[in-house]
Protein backbone atom coordinates (compact mmCIF):
# COMPACT_ATOMS: atom_id res chain seq x y z
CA UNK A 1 -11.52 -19.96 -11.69
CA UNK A 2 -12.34 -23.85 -12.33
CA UNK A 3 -9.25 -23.86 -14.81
CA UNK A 4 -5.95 -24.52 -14.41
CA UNK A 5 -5.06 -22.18 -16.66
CA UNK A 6 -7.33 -19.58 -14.40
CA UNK A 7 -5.02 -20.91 -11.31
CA UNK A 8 -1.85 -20.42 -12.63
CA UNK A 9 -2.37 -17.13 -14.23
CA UNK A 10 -3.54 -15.96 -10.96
CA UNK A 11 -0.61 -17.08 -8.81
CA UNK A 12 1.69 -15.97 -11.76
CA UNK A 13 0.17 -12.54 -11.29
CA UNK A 14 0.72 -12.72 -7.73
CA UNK A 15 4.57 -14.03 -9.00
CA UNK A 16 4.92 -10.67 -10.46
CA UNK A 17 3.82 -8.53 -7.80
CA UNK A 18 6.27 -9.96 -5.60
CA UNK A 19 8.90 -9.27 -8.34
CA UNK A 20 8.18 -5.71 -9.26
CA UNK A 21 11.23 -4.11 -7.30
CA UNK A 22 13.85 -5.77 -9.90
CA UNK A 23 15.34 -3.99 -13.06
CA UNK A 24 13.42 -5.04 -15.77
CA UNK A 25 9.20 -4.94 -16.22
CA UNK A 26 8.39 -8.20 -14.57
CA UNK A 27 4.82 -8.27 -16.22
CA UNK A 28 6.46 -9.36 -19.75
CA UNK A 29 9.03 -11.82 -18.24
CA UNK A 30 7.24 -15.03 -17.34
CA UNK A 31 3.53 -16.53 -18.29
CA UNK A 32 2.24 -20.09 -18.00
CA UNK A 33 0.32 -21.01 -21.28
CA UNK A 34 -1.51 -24.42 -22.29
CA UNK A 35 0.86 -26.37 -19.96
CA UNK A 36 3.83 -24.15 -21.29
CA UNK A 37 6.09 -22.24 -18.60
CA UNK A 38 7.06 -19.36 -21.20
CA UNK A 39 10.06 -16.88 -20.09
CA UNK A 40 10.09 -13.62 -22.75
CA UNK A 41 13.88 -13.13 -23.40
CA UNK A 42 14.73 -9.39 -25.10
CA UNK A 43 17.74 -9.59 -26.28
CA UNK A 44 18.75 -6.01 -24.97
CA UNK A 45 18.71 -6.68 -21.61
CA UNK A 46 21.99 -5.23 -20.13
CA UNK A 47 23.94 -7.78 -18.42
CA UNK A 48 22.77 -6.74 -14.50
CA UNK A 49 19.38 -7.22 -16.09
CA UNK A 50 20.01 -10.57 -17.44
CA UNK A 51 21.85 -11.25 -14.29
CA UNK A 52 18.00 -10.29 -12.10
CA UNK A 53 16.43 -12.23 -14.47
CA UNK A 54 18.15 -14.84 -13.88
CA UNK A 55 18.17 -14.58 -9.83
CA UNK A 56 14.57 -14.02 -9.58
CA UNK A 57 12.99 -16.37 -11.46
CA UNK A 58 15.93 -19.10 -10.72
CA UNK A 59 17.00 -19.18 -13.98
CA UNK A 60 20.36 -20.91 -14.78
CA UNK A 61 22.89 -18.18 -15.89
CA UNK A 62 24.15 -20.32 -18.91
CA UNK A 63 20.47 -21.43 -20.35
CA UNK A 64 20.00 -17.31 -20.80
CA UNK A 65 23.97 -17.22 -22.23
CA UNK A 66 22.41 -19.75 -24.27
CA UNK A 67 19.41 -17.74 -25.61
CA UNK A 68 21.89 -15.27 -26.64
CA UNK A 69 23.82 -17.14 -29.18
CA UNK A 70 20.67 -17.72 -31.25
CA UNK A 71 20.21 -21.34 -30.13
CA UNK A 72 16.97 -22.77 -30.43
CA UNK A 73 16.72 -26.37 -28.39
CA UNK A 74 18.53 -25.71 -25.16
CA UNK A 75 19.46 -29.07 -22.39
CA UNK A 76 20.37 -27.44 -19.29
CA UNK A 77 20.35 -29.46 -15.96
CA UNK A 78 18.17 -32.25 -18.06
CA UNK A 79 15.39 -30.13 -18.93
CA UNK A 80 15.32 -29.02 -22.63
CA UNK A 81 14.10 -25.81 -23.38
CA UNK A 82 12.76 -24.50 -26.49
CA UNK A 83 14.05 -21.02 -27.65
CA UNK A 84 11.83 -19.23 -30.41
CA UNK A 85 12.41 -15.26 -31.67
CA UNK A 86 9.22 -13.88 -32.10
CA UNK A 87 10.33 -10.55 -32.89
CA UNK A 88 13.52 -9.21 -33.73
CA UNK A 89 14.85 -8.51 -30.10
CA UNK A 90 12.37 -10.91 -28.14
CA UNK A 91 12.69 -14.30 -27.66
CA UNK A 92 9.88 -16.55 -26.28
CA UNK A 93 11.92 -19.74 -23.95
CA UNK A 94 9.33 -22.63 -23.24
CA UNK A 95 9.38 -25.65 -21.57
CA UNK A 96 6.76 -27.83 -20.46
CA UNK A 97 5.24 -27.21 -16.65
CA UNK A 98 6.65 -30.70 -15.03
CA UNK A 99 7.29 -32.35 -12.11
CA UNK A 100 10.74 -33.46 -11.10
CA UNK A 101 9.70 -37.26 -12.24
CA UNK A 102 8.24 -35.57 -15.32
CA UNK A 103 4.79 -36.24 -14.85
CA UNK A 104 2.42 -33.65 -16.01
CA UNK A 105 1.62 -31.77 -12.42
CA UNK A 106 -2.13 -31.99 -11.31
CA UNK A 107 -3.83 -28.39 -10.05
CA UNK A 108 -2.32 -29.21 -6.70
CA UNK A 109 1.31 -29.74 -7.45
CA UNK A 110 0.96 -27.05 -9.75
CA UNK A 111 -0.24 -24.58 -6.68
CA UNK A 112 2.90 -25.85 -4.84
CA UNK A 113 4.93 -25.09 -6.98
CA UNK A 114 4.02 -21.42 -7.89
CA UNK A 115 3.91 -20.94 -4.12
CA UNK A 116 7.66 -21.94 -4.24
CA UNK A 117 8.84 -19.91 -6.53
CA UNK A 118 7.08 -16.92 -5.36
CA UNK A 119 8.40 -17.79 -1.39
CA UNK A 120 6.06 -15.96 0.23
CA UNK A 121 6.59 -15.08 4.19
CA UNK A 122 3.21 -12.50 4.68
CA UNK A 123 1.95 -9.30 3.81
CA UNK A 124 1.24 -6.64 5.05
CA UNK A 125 -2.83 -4.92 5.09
CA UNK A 126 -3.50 -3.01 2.55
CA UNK A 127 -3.65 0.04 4.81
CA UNK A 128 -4.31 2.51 1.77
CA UNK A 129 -7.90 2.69 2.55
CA UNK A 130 -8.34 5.45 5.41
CA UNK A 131 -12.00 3.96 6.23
CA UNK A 132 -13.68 0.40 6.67
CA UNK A 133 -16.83 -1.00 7.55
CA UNK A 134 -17.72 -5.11 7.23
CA UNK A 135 -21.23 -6.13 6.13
CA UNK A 136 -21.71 -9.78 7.20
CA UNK A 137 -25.03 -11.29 6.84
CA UNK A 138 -24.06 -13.36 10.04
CA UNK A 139 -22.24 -11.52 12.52
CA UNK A 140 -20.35 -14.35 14.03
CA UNK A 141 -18.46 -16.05 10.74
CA UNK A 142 -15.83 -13.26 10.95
CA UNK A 143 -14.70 -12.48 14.74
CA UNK A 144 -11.05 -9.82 15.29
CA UNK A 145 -9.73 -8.98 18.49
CA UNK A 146 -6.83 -6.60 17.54
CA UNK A 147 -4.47 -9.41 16.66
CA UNK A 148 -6.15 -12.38 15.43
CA UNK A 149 -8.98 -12.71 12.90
CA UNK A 150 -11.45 -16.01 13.33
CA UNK A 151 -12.74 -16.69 9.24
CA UNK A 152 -15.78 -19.35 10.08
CA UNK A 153 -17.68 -20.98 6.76
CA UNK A 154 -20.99 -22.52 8.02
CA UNK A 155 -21.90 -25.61 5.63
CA UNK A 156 -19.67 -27.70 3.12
CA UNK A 157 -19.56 -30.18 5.40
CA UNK A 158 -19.03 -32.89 2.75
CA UNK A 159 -15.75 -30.97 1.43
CA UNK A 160 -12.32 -33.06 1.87
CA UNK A 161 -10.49 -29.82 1.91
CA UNK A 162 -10.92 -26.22 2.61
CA UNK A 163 -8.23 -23.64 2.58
CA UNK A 164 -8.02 -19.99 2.95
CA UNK A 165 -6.33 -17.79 -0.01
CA UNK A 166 -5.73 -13.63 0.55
CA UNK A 167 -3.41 -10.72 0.88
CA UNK A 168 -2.70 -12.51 3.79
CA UNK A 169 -0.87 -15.32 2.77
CA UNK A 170 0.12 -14.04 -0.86
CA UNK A 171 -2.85 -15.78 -2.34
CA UNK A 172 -1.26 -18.99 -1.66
CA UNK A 173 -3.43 -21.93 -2.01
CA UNK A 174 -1.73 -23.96 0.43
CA UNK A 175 -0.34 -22.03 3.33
CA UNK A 176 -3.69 -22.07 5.35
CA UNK A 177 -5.72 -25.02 5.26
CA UNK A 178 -8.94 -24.30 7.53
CA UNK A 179 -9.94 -26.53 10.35
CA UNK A 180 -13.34 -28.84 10.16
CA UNK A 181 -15.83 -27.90 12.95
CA UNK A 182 -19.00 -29.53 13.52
CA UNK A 183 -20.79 -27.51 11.39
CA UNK A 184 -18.27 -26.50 8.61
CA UNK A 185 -14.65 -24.61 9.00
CA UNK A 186 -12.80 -21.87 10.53
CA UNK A 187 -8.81 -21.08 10.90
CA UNK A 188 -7.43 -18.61 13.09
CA UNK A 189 -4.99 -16.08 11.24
CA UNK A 190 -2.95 -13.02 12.97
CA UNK A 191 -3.34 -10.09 11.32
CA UNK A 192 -2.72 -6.68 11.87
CA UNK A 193 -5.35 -4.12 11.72
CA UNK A 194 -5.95 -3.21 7.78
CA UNK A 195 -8.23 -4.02 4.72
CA UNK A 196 -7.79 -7.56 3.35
CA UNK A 197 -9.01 -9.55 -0.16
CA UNK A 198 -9.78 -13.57 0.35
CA UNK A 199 -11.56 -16.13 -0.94
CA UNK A 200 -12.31 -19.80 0.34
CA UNK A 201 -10.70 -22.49 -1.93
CA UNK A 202 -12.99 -25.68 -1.50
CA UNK A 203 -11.41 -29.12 -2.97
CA UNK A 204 -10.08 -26.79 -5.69
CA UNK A 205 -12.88 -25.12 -6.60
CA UNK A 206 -12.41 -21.09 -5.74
CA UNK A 207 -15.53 -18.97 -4.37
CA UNK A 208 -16.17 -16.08 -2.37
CA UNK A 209 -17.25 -15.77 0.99
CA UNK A 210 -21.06 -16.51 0.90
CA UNK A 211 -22.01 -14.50 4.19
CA UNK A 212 -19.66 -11.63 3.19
CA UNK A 213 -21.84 -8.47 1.02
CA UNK A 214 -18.45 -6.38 0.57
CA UNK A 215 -16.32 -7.98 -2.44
CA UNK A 216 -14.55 -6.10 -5.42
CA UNK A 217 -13.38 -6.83 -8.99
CA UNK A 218 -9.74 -9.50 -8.98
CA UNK A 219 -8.54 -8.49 -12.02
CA UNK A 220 -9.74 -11.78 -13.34
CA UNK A 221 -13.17 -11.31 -14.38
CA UNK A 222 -14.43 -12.21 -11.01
CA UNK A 223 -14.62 -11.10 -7.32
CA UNK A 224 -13.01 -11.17 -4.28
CA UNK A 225 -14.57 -11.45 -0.51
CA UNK A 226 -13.13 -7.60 1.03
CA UNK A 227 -13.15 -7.74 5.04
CA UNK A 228 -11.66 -4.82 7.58
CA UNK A 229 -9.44 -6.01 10.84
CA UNK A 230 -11.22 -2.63 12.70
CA UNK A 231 -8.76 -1.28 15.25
CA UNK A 232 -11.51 0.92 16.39
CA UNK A 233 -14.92 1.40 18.24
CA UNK A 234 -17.51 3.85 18.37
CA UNK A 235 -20.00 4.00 20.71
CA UNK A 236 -22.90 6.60 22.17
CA UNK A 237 -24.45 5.28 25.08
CA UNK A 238 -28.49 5.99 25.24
CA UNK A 239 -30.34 7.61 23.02
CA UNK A 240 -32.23 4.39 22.60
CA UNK A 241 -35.72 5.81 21.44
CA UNK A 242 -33.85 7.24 18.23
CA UNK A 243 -34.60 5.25 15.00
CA UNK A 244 -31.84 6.42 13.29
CA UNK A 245 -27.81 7.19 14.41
CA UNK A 246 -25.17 7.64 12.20
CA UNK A 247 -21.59 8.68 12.15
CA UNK A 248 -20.00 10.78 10.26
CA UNK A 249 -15.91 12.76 9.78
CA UNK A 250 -13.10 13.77 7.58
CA UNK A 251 -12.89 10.29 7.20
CA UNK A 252 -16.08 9.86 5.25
CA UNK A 253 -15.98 13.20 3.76
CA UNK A 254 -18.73 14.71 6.12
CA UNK A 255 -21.43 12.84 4.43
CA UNK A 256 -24.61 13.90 6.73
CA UNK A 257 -25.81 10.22 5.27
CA UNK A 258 -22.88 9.40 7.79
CA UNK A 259 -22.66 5.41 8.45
CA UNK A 260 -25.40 3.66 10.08
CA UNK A 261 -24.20 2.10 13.58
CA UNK A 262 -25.81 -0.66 15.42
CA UNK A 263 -28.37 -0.62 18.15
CA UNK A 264 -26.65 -2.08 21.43
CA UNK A 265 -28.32 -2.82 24.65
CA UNK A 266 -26.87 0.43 25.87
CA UNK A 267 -27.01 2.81 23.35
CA UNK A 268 -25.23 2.68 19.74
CA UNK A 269 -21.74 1.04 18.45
CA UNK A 270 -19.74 0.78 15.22
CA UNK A 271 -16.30 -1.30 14.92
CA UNK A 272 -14.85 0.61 12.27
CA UNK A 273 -10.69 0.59 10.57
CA UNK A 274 -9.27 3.90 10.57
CA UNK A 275 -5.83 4.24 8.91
CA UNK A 276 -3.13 5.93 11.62
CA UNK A 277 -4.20 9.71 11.40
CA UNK A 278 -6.28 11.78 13.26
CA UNK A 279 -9.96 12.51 12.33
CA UNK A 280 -12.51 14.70 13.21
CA UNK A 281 -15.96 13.37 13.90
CA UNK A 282 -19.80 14.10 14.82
CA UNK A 283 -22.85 11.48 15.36
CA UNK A 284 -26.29 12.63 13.94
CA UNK A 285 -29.00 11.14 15.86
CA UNK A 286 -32.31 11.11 14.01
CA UNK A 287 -30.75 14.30 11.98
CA UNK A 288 -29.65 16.44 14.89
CA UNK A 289 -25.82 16.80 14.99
CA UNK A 290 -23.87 16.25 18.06
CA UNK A 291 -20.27 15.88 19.38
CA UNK A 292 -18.99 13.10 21.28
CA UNK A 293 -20.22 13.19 24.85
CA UNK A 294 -17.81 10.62 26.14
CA UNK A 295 -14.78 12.36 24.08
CA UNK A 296 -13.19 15.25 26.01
CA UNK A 297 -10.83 16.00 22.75
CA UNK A 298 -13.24 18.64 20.88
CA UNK A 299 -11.95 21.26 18.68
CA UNK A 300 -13.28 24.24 16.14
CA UNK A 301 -12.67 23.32 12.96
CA UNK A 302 -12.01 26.11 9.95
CA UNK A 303 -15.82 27.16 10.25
CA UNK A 304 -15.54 27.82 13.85
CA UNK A 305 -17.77 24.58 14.23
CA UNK A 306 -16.69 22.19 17.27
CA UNK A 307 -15.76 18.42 16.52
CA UNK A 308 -14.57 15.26 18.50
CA UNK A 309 -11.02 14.23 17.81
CA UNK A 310 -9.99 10.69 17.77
CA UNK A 311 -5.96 9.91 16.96
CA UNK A 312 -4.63 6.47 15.37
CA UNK A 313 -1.52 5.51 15.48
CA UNK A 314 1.57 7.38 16.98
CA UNK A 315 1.83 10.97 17.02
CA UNK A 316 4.54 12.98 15.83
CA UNK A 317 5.94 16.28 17.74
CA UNK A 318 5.99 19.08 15.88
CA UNK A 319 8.32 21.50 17.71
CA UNK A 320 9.18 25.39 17.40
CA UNK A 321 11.90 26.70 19.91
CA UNK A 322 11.50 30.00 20.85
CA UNK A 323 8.39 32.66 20.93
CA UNK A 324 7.99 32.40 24.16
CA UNK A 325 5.71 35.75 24.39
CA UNK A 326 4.32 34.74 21.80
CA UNK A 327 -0.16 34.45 23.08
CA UNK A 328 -1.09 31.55 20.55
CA UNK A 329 0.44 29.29 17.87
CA UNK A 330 -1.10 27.47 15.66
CA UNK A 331 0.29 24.51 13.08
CA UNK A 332 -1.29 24.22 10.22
CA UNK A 333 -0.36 22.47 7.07
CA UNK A 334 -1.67 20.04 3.91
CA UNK A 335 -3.21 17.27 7.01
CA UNK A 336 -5.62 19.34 8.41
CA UNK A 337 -6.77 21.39 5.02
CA UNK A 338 -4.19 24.56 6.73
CA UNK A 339 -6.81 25.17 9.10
CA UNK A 340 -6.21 28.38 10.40
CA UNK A 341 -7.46 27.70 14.13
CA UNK A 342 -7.60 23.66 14.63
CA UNK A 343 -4.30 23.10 15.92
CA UNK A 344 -3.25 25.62 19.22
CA UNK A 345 0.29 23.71 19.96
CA UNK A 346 0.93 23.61 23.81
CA UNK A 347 3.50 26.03 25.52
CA UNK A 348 6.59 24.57 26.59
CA UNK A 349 9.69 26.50 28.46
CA UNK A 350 11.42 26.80 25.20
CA UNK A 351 8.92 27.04 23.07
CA UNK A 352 6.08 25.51 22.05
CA UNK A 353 5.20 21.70 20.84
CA UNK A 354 2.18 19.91 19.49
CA UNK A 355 2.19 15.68 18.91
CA UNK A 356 -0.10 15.04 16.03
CA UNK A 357 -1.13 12.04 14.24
CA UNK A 358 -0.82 11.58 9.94
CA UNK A 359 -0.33 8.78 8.56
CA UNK A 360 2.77 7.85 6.49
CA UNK A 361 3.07 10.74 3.36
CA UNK A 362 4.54 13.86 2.09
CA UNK A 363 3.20 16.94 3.82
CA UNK A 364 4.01 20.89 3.25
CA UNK A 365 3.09 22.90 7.11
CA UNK A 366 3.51 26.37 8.61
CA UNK A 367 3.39 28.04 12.22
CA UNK A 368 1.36 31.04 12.74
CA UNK A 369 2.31 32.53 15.32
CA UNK A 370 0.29 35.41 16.91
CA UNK A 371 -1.29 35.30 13.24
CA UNK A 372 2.03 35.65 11.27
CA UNK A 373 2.73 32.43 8.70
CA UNK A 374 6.42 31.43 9.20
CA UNK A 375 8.03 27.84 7.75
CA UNK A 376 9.55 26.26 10.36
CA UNK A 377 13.30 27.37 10.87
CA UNK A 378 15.04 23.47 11.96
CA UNK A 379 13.62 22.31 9.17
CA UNK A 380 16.11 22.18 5.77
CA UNK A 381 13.36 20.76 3.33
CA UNK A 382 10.94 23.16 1.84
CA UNK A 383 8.66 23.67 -1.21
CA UNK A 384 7.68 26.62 -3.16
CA UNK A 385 8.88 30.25 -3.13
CA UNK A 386 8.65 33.57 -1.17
CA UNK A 387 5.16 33.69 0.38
CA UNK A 388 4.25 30.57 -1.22
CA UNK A 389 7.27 28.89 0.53
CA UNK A 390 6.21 25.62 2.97
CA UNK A 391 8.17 23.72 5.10
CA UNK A 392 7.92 19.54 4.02
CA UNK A 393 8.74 16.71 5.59
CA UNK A 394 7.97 12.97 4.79
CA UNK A 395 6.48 11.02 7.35
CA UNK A 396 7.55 7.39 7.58
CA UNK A 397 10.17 8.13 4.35
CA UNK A 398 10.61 4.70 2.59
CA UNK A 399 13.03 6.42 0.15
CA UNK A 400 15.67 9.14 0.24
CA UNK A 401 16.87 10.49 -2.88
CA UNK A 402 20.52 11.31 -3.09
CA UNK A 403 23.15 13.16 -5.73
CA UNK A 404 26.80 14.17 -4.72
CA UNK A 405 28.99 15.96 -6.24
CA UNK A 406 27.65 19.79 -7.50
CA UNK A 407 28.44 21.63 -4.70
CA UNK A 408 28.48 25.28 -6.39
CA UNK A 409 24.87 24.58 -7.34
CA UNK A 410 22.12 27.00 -5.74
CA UNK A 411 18.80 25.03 -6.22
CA UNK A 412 18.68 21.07 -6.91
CA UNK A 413 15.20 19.56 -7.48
CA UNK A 414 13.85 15.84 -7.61
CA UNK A 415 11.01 15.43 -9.69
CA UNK A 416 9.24 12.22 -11.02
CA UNK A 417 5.98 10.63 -12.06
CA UNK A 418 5.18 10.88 -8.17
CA UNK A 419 4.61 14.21 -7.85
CA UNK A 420 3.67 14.94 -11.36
CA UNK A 421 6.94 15.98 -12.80
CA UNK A 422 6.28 19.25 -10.69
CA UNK A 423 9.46 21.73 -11.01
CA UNK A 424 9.69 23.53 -7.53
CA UNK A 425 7.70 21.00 -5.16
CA UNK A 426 10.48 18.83 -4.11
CA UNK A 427 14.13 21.07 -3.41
CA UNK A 428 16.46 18.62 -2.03
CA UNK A 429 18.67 19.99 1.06
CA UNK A 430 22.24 19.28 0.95
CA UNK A 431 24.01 17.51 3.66
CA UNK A 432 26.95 15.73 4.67
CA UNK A 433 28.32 17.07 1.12
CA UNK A 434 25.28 15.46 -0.86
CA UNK A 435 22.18 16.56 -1.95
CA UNK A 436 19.15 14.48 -0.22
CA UNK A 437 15.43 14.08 -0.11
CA UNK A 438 13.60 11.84 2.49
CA UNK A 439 9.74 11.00 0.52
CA UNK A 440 7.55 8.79 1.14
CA UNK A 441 6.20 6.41 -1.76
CA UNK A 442 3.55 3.76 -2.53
CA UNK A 443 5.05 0.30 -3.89
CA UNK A 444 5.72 0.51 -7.42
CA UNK A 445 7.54 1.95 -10.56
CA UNK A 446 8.39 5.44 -10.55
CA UNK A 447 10.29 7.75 -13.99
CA UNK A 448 12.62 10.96 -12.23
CA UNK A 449 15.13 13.03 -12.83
CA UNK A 450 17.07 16.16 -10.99
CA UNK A 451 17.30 19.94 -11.61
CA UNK A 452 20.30 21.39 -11.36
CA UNK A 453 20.19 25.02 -11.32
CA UNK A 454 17.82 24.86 -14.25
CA UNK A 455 19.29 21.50 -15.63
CA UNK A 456 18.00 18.76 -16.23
CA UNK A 457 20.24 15.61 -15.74
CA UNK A 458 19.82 12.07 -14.61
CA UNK A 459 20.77 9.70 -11.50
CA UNK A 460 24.61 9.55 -12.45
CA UNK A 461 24.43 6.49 -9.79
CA UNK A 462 21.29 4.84 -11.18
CA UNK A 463 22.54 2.29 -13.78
CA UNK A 464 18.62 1.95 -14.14
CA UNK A 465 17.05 4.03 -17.26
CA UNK A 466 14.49 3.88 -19.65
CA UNK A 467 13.57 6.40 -22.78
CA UNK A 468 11.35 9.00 -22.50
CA UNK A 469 8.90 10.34 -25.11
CA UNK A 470 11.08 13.59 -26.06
CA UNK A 471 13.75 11.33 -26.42
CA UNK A 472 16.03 11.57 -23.85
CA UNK A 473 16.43 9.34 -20.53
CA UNK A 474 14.18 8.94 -17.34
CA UNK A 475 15.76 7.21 -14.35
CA UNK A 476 14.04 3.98 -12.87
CA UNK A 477 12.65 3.59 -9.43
CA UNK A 478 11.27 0.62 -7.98
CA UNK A 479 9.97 0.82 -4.48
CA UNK A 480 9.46 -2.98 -2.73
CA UNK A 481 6.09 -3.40 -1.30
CA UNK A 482 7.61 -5.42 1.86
């Protein structure tokens, strides 16, 4: 990345990540080529989409107009614009990338000026990833204390300036300009726990993190540094002849290789990130398996073998009223594999209640109670049929799909490219006279329609659509990553 070319296509990428919730595909709309700011026009945009076009990427409304009527050398606002149809409904608009005097911007103007359009105000971690372990060669040039991270970069002590670029900060290459120390740079940055991409950006030259082993492919040919905010700490005190402890969970897949913790001056420790959920765990010391001893949460798993529990994040309380002579129930569901015996919920005087940790998704669950399955009966939203029938719910729902109207209809599904275009996993309850859907979704595009009795139709009050490959129409979903 020692091009400005390599800069700007970067940011630009970042540019359309930040735009992917609007109404067209932002990936074809704007480019920056050989010192040309290029904007591809199709000429069947509808007029909302012409409208988000030109709201998002601060595009005057009569330059597009403009574009329209075939016009090929375009003044608006004193910039002139040149307007070229390289197919038969796309038109390529370019302009020169200037400065308001008009001066040809140098690689830091340039970087200023991406970073205004794109208006970034912080992301979030990439909290995806349930596991994460760092790998520093020195310990101490990456410090977190639950709320704010310490990046340190021994060296480059002839540098003029050093700046930070990540997730963090939208990639910007100005927003966090590191501090000089004695011996080379640090900045402070809050951050939540989470996984997080960066790379130092030393007078304009781009590198990774020279004392950081974990990196992974940018898109760009190159890498990125990778470091975890860990929100959590393992530790086994003693044991201090053993040459080898490891641990291992759910988390890692129950890989007996397990991951390698640290010798401490009491025993053994490993600062790990753990995404909210709740995960079952052993340590093997030198080979020999063994629960927690300083954990009193231990549980049998499905093979009847006992684990130490650890929970993330908040729990949620699954409830069922009633059954109160009921000897044992047990939840069990798609977050714990339906475990038959894991999950004994705790009697209550009208019923029985268990708080449980998952992290944000779509999950199908049962009760068993005294060994009979049953779906849960305050629930509306289930999958499946007859024995095969779950109960769902969506944990942390960033999305609720709704269609009025139909209120003879018997069965109304939502299916989509997010669950596969699956026919029965998704009935939508009706409520309120409507038919609804809480889910949870990843950022991104998503293709759906509804099933009406057996129908396919559809979002009558999504003006967004796109053709499908049989011909007919998908409707549009974009969900904003923010």
């Amino acid at each position: 990345m020692k091009t400005i070319t390599r800069y700007t296509l970067m940011l630009v990428g970042l540019f359309y990540t930040l735009t992917s919730m609007a109404q067209y595909d932002p990936d074809k709309v704007c480019r920056i080529d050989n010192g040309e700011l290029i904007f591809s026009i199709n000429l069947k945009w509808t007029e909302k989409e012409k409208a988000a076009v030109s709201k998002q990427f601060d595009l005057d409304s009569t330059l597009i107009a403009q574009v329209y009527q075939g016009k090929s050398v375009i003044t608006v606002g004193g910039e002139t614009w040149n307007a070229k149809k390289v197919k038969p409904d796309l038109v390529e608009l370019s302009k020169p990338v200037q400065s308001e005097t008009g001066k040809n911007l140098k690689v830091d103007e340039l970087f200023l000026e991406i970073d205004k359009w794109a208006n970034f105000a912080g992301n979030a971690a990439q909290t995806s990833v349930v596991y994460g372990v760092n790998d520093f060669k020195l310990s101490y040039v990456f410090v977190y204390n639950q709320k704010t991270a310490r990046f340190y970069l021994p060296a480059s002590t002839t540098a003029d300036k050093v700046y930070i670029a990540g997730t963090f900060n939208g990639w910007s290459t100005t927003q966090t300009p590191m501090q000089r120390v004695s011996d080379g740079w640090m900045v402070y940055v809050d951050l939540k726990p989470g996984k997080y991409s960066y790379k130092f950006i030393i007078d304009g030259e781009w590198m990774t993190d020279p004392n950081n082993k974990l990196r992974e492919r940018d898109g760009e040919g190159d890498y990125n540094s990778i470091v975890y905010c860990c929100n959590h700490r393992f530790e086994l005190k003693g044991y201090k002849d053993a040459r080898n402890v490891v641990v291992t969970g759910n988390f890692f897949n129950w890989n007996p290789k397990g991951i390698a913790m640290n010798k401490t001056s009491d025993g053994w420790a490993l600062p790990v990130y753990l995404r909210d959920g709740t995960y079952a765990y052993k340590f093997l010391v030198d080979k020999q398996w063994m629960t927690d001893p300083a954990n009193k949460e231990v549980r049998k798993d499905a093979d009847d073998h006992l684990n130490s529990f650890i929970e993330i994040g908040k729990p949620y309380l699954f409830k069922l009223d009633g059954f109160t002579t009921a000897d044992k129930v047990i939840l069990t569901g798609s977050f714990n594999g339906w475990s038959r015996n894991e999950l004994v919920m705790d009697k209550t005087e009208k019923g029985w209640q268990l708080p449980y940790v998952i992290p944000a998704g779509n999950y199908e669950y049962k009760f068993m109670v005294d060994g009979n399955w049953m779906t849960d009966p305050t629930n509306p939203f289930s999958t499946g049929s007859g024995n095969s029938e779950n109960s769902f719910i969506a944990l942390k729902s960033n999305h609720v799909f709704k269609l009025e109207k139909y209120p003879d209809a018997k069965t109304v599904i939502v299916t989509g490219s997010f669950n596969g275009w699956d026919r029965q996993s998704y009935r939508m309850a009706r409520q309120s006279g409507k038919w609804i859907l809480p889910l949870y979704l990843q950022p991104g595009k998503y293709t759906y329609k509804f099933i009406v009795d057996g129908n396919w139709i559809i979002d009558p009050s999504n003006k967004l659509y796109e053709q499908n490959e049989t011909g007919t129409d998908n409707s549009v979903l974009w969900i904003n990553p923010f």
